[in-house]
C-alpha atoms as a PDB file:
ATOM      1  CA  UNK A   1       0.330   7.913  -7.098  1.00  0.00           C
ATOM      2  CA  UNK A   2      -2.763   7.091  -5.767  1.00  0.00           C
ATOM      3  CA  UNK A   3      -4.712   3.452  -5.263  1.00  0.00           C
ATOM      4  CA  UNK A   4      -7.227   2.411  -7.634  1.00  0.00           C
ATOM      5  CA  UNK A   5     -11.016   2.849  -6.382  1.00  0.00           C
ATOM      6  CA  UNK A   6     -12.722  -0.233  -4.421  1.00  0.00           C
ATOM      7  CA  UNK A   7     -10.235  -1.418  -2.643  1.00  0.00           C
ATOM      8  CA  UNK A   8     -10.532  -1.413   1.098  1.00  0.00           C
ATOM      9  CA  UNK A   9      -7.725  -2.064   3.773  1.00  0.00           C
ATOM     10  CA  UNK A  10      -9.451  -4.592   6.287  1.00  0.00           C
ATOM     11  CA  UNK A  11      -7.652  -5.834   9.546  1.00  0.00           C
ATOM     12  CA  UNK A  12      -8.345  -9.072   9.589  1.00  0.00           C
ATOM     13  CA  UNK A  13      -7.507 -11.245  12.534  1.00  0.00           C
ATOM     14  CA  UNK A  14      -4.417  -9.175  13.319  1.00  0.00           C
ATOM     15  CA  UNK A  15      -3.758  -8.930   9.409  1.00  0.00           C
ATOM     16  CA  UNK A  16      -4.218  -6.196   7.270  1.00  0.00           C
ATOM     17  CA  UNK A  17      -5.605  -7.369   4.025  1.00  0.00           C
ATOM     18  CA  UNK A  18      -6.646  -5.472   0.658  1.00  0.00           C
ATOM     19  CA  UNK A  19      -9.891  -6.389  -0.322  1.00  0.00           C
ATOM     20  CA  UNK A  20     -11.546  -5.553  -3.763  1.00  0.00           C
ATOM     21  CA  UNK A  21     -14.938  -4.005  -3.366  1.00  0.00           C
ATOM     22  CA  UNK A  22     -17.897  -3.343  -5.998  1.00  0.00           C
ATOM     23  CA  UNK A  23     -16.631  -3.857  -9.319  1.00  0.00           C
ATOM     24  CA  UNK A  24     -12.994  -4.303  -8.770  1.00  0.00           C
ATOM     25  CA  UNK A  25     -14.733  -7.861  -6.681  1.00  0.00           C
ATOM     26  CA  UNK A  26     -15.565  -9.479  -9.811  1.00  0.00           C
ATOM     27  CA  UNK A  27     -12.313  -7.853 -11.808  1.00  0.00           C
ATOM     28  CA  UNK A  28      -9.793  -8.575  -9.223  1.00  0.00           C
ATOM     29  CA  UNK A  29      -9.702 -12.423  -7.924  1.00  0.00           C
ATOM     30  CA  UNK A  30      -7.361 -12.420  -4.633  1.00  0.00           C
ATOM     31  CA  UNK A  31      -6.657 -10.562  -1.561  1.00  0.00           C
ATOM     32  CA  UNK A  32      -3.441  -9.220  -0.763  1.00  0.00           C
ATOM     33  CA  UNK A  33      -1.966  -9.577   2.620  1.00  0.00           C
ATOM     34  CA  UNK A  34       0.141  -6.166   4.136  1.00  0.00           C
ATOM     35  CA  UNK A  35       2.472  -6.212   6.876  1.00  0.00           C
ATOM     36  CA  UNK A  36       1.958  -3.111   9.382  1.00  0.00           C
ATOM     37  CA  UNK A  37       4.426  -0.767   7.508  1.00  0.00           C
ATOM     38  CA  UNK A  38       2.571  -2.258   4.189  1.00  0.00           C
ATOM     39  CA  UNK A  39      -0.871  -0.935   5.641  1.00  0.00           C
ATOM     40  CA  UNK A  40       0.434   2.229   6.875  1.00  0.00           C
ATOM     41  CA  UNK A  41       1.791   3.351   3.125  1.00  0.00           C
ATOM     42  CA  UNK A  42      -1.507   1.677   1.681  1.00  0.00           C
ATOM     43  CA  UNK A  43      -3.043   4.263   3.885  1.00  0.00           C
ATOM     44  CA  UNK A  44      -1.343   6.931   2.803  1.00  0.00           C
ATOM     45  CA  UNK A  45      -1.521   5.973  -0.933  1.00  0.00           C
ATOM     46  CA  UNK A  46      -5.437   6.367  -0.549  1.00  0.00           C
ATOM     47  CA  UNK A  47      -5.001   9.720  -0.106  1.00  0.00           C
ATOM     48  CA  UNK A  48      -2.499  10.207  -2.897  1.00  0.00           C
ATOM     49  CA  UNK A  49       1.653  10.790  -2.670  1.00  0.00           C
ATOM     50  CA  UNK A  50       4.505  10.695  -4.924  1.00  0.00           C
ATOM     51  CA  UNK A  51       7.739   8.831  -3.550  1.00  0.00           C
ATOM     52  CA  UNK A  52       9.556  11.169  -1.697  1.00  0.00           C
ATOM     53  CA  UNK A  53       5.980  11.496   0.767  1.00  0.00           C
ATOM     54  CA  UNK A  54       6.137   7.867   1.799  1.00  0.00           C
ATOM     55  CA  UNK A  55       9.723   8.240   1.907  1.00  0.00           C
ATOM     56  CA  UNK A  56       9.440  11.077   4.771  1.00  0.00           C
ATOM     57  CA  UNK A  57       6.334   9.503   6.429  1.00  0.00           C
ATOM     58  CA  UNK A  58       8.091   6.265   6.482  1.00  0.00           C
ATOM     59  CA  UNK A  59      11.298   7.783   8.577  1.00  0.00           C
ATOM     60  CA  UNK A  60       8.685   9.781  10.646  1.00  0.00           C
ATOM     61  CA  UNK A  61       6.500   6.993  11.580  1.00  0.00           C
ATOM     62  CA  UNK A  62       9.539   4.127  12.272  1.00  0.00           C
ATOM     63  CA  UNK A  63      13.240   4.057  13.349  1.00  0.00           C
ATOM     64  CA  UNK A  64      15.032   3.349   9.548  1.00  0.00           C
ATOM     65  CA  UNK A  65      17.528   5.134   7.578  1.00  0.00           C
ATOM     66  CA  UNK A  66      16.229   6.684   4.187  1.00  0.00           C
ATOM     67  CA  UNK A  67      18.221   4.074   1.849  1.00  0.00           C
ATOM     68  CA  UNK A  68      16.467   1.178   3.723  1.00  0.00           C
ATOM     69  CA  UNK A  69      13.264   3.282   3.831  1.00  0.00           C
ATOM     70  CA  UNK A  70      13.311   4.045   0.037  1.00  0.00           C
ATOM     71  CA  UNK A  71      14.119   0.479  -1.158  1.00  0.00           C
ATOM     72  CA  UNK A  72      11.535  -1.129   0.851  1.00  0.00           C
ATOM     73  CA  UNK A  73       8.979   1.381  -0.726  1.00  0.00           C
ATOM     74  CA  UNK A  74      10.302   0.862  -3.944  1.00  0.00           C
ATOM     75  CA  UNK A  75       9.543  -3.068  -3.730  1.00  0.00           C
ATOM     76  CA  UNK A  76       6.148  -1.990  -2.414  1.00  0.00           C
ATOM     77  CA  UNK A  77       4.907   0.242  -4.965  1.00  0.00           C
ATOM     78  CA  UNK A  78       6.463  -2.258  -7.763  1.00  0.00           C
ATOM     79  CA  UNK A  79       4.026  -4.487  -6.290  1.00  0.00           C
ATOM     80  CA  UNK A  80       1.629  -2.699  -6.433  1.00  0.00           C
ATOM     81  CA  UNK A  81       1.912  -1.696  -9.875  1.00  0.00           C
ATOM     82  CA  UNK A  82       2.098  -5.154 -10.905  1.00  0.00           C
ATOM     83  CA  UNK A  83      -1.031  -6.157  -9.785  1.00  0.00           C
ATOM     84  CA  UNK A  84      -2.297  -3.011 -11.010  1.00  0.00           C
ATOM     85  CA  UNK A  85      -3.912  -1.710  -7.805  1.00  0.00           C
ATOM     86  CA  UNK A  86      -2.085   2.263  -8.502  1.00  0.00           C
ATOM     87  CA  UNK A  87      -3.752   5.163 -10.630  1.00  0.00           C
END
């Protein structure tokens, strides 16, 4: 999985916000608001990873077990899918 070109992660004001860039601007009508955890898989996603990477970089970076750590991932990258902003 990897996101979609032109989109930027911007903190804004002490939020982190997805902003669509270049063509994706006039595609994409919106911005989408991330918590920190939200920005720091975002961040990773840029790169590229399949589930099991966030899972482990999730339990490195912050005190959670894996079942909380894979459903809250799971809601993440289902919304992300349904605004189609994943490759």
């Amino acid at each position: 999985m990897k996101v979609k070109d032109n989109f930027i992660l911007k903190k804004i004001a002490g939020s982190y916000m997805v902003v669509p860039v270049r063509t994706r601007a006039v595609d994409f009508s919106g911005i989408i608001k991330l918590s920190e955890s939200g920005a720091f898989l975002w961040g990773i996603l840029e790169k590229g990873a399949d589930r099991e990477e966030l899972i482990a970089k999730m339990l490195e970076e912050y005190d959670v077990d894996e079942a909380r750590a894979a459903a809250d991932i799971d809601r993440f990258i289902t919304k992300l899918r349904e605004a189609d902003l994943l490759e």
